[in-house]
N, C-alpha and C. Protein backbone atom coordinates (compact mmCIF):
# COMPACT_ATOMS: atom_id res chain seq x y z
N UNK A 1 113.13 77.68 126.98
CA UNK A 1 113.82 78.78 127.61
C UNK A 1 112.86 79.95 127.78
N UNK A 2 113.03 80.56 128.79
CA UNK A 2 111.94 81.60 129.22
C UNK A 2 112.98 83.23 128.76
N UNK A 3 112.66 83.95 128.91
CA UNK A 3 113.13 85.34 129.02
C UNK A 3 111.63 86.47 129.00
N UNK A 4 112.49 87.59 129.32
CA UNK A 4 111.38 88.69 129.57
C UNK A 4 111.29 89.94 128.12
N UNK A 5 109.79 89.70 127.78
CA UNK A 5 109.62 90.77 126.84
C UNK A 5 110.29 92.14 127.49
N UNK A 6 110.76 93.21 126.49
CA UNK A 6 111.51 94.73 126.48
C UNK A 6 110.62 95.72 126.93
N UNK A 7 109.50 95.30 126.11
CA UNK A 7 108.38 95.79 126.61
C UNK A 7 107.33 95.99 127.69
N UNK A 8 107.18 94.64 127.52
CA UNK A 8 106.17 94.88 128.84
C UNK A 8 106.59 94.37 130.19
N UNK A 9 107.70 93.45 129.79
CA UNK A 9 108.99 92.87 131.20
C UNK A 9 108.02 91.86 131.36
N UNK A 10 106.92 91.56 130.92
CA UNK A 10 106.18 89.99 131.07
C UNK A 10 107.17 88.73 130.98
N UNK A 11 107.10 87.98 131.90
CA UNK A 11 108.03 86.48 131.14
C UNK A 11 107.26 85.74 129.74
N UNK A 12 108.08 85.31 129.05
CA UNK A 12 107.25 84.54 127.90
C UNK A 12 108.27 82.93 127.83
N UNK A 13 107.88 82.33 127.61
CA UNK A 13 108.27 80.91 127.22
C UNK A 13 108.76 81.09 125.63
N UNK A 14 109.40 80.13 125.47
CA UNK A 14 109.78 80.02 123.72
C UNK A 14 108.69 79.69 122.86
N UNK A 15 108.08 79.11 123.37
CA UNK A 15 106.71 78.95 122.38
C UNK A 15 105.71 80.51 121.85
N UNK A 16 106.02 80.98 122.35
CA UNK A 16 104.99 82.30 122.47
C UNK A 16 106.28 83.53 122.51
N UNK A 17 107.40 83.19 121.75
CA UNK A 17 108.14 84.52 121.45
C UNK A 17 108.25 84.78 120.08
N UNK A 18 108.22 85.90 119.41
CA UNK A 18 108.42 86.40 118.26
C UNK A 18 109.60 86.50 117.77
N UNK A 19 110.78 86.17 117.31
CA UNK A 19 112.02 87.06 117.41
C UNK A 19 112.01 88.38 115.81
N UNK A 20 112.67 89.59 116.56
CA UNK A 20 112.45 90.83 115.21
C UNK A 20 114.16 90.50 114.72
N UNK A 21 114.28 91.07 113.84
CA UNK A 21 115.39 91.38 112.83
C UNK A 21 116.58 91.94 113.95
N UNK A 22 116.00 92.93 114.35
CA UNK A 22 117.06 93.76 115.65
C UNK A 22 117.52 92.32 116.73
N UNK A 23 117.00 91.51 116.78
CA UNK A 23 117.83 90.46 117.65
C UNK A 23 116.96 90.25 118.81
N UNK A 24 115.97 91.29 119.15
CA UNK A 24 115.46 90.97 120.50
C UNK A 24 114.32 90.25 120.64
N UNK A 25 113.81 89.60 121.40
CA UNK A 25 112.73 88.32 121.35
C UNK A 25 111.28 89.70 122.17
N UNK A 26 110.39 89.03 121.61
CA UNK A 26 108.89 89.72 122.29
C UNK A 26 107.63 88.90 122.58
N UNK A 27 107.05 89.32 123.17
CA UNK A 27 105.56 88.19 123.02
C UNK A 27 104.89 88.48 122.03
N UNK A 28 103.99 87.90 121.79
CA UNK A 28 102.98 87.38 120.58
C UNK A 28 102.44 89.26 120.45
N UNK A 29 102.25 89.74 121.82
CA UNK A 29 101.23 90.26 121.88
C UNK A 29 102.16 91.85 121.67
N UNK A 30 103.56 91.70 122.24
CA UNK A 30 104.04 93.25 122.07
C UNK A 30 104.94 93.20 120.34
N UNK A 31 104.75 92.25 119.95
CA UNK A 31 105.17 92.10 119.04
C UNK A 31 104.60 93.53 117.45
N UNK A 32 103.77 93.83 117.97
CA UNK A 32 103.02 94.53 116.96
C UNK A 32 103.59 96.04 117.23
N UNK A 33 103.99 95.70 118.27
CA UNK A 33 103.99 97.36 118.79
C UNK A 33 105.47 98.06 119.10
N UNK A 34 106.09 96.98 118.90
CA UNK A 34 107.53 96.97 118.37
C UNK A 34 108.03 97.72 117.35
N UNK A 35 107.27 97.41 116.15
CA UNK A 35 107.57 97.22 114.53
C UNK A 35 107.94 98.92 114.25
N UNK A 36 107.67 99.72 115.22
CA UNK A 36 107.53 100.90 114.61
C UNK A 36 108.65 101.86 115.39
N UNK A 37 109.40 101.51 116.16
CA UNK A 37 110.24 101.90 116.67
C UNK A 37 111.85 100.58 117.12
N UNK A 38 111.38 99.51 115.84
CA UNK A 38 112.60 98.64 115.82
C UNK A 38 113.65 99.50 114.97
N UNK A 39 115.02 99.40 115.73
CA UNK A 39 116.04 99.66 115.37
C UNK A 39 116.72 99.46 113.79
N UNK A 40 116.13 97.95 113.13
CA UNK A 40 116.32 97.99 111.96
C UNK A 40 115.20 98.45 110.89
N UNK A 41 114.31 98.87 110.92
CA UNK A 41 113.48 98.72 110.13
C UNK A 41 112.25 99.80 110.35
N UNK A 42 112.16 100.55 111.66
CA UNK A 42 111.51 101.04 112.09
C UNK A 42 111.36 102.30 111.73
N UNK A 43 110.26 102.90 111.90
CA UNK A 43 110.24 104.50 111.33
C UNK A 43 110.33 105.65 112.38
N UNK A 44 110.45 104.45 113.53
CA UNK A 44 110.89 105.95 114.56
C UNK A 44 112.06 105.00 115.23
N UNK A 45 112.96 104.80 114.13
CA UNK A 45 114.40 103.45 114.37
C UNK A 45 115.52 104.16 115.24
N UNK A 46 115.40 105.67 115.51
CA UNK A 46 115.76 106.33 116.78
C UNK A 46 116.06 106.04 118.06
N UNK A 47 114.42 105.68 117.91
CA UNK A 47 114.11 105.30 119.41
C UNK A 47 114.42 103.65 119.89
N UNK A 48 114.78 103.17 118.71
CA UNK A 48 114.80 101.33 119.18
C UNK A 48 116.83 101.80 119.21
N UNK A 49 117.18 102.51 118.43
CA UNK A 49 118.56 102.64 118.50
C UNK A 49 119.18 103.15 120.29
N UNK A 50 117.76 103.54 120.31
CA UNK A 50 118.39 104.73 121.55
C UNK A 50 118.54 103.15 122.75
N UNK A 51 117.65 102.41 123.00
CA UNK A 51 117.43 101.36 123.89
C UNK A 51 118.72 100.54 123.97
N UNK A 52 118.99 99.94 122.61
CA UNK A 52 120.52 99.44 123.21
C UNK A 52 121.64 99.81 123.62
């Protein structure tokens, strides 16, 4: 199954998705850059709150 990273709107395949705690899937690569504004866990969890 394919879907599009939040981030960068890249398509990714299932092989090459991350899934975070917050529920949403990312690539390998935005995966890092996530961590700091995810909704559960994040330190600016504001801003991942504000997105959904």
């Amino acid at each position: 199954m394919r879907t599009r990273c939040p981030l960068c709107r890249r398509s990714i395949t299932s092989d090459a998705q991350r899934w975070c705690r917050c529920g949403k899937a990312f690539g390998t690569h935005c995966y890092g850059d996530h961590s700091n504004w995810c909704a559960v866990s994040g330190a600016d969890a504001w801003i991942g709150a504000l997105e959904r």
